[in-house]
C-alpha atoms as a PDB file:
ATOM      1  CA  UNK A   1     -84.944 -56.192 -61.337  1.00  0.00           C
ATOM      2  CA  UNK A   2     -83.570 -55.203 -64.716  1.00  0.00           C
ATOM      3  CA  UNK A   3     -83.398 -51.432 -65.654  1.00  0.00           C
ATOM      4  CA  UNK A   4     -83.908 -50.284 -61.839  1.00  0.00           C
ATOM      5  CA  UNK A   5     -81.612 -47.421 -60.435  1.00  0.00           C
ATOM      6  CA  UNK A   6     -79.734 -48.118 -57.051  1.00  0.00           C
ATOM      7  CA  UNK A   7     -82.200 -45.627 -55.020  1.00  0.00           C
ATOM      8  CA  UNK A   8     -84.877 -48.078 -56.477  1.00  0.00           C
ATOM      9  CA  UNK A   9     -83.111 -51.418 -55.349  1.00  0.00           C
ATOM     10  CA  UNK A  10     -82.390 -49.845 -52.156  1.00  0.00           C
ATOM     11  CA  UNK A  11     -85.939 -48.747 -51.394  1.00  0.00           C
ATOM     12  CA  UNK A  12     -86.979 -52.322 -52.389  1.00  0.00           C
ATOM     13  CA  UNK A  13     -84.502 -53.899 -50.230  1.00  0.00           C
ATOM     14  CA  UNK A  14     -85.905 -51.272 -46.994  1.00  0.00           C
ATOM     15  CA  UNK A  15     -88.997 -52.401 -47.561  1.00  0.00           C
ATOM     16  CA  UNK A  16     -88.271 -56.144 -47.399  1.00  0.00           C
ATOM     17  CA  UNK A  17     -86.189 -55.410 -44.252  1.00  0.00           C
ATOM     18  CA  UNK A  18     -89.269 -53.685 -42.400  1.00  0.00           C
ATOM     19  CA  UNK A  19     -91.366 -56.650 -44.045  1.00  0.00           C
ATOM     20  CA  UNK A  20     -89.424 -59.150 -42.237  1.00  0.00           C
ATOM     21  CA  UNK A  21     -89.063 -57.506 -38.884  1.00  0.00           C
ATOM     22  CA  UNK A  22     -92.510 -57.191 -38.384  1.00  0.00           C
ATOM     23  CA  UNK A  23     -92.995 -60.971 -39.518  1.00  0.00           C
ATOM     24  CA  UNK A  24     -90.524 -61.686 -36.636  1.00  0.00           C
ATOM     25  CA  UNK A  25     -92.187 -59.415 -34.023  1.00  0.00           C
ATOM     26  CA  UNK A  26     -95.544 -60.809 -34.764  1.00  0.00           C
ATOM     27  CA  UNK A  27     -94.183 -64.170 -34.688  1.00  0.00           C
ATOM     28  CA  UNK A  28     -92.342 -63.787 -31.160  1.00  0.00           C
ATOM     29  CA  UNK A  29     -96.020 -62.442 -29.956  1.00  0.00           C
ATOM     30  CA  UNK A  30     -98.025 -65.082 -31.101  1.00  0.00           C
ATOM     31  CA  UNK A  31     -95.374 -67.755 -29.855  1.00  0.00           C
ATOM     32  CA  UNK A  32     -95.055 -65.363 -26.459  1.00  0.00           C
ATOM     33  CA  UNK A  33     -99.277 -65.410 -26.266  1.00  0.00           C
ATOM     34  CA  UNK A  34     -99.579 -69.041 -26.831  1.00  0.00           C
ATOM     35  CA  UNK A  35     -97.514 -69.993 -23.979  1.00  0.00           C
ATOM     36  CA  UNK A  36     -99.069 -67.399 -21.827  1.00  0.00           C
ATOM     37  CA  UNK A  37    -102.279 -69.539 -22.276  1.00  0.00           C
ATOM     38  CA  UNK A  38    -100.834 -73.081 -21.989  1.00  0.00           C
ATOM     39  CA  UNK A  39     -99.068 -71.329 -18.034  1.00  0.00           C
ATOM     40  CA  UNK A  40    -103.013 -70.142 -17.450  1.00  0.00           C
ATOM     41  CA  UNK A  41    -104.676 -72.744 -18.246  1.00  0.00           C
ATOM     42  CA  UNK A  42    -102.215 -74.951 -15.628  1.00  0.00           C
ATOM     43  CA  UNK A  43    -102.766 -72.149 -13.133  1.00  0.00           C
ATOM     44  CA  UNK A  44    -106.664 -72.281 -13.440  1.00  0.00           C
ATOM     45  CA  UNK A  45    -106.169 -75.982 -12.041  1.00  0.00           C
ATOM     46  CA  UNK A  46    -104.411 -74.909  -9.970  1.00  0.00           C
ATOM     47  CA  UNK A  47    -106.434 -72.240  -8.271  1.00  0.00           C
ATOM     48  CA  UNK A  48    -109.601 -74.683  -8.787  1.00  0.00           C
ATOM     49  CA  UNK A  49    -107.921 -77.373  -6.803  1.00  0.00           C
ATOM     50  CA  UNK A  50    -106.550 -75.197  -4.421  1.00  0.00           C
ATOM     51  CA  UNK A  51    -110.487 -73.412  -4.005  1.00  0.00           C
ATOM     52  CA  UNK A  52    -111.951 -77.307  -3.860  1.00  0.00           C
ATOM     53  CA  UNK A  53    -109.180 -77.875  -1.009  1.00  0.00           C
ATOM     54  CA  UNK A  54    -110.223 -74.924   1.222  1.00  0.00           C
ATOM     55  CA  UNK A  55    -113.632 -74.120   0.897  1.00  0.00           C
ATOM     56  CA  UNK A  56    -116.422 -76.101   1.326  1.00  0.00           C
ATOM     57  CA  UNK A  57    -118.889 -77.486  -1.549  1.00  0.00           C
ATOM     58  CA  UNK A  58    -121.912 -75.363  -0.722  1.00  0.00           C
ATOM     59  CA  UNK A  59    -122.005 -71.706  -1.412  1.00  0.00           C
ATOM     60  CA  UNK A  60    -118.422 -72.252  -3.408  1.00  0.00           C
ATOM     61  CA  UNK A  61    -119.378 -70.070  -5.976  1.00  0.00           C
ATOM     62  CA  UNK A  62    -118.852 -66.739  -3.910  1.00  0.00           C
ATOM     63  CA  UNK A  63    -115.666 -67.713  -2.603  1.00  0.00           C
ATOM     64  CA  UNK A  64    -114.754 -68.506  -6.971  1.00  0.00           C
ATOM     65  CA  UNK A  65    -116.274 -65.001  -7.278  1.00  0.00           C
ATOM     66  CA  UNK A  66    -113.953 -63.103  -4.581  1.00  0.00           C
ATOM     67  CA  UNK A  67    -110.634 -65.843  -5.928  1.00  0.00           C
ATOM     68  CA  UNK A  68    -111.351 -64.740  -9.534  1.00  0.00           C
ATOM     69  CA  UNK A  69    -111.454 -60.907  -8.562  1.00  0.00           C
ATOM     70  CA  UNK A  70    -108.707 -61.331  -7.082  1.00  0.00           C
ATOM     71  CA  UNK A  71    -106.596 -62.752  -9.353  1.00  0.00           C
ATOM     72  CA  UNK A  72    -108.013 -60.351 -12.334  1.00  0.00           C
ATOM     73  CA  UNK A  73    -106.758 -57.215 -10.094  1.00  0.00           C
ATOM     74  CA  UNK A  74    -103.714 -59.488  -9.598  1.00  0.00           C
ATOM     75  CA  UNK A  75    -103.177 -59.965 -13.078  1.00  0.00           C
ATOM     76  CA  UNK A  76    -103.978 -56.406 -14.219  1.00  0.00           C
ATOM     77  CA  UNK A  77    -101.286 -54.802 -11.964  1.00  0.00           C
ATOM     78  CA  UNK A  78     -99.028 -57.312 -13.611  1.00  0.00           C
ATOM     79  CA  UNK A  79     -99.318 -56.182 -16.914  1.00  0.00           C
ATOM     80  CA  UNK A  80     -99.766 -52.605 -15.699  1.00  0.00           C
ATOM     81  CA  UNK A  81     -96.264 -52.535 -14.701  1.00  0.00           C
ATOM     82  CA  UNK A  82     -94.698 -54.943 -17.385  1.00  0.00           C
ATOM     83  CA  UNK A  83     -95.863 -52.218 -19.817  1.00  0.00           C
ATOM     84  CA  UNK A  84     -94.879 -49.645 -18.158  1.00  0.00           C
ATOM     85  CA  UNK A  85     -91.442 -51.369 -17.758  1.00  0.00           C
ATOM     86  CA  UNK A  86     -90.858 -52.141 -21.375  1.00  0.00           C
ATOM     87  CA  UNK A  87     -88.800 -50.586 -23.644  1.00  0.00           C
ATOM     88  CA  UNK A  88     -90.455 -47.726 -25.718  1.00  0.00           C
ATOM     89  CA  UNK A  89     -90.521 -47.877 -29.611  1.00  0.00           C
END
C-alpha cells in the first residue's frame, strides 16, 4: 500500500500468513471429518448386518443396545489415545 513503512508491510504480510494457515488447518479438518462420516456410515451397515446375521429378530433391540455401547466405549478410547498421541501446539 502506498506510504506504508516496512514494519507495516511486514505486519500485514504476518497476518495474511496466519490467515492462510488457519484456512488450511480448517480445511484439512473439515475434509478429515467428512470422510470420517462417509467410513461410519459404511461401518453402521456393517455392524447392522452383522447384528441381523447373529441375533435373532425378537428382542434385537437389547442386543443393538449392548453392540452400540460397545462400540461408543470402543470409539471413545480411540480418540482418547489419538489425542493424547498427537502432536502438541
Amino acid at each position: 500500500m502506498a506510504g506504508e513503512t516496512d514494519g507495516e508491510r511486514e505486519k500485514r504480510l504476518a497476518i495474511a500468513r496466519q490467515v492462510r494457515e488457519e484456512v488450511q488447518s480448517r480445511t484439512v479438518t473439515v475434509i478429515t471429518t467428512a470422510l470420517a462420516l462417509v467410513a461410519a456410515l459404511f461401518w453402521q451397515t456393517a455392524i447392522t448386518d452383522t447384528i441381523k446375521t447373529f441375533m435373532p429378530v425378537s428382542g434385537a433391540w437389547g442386543y443393538e443396545l449392548l453392540v452400540a455401547l460397545g462400540v461408543t466405549v470402543c470409539a471413545a478410547l480411540a480418540i482418547y489415545f489419538l489425542t493424547k498421541s498427537a502432536p502438541k501446539k
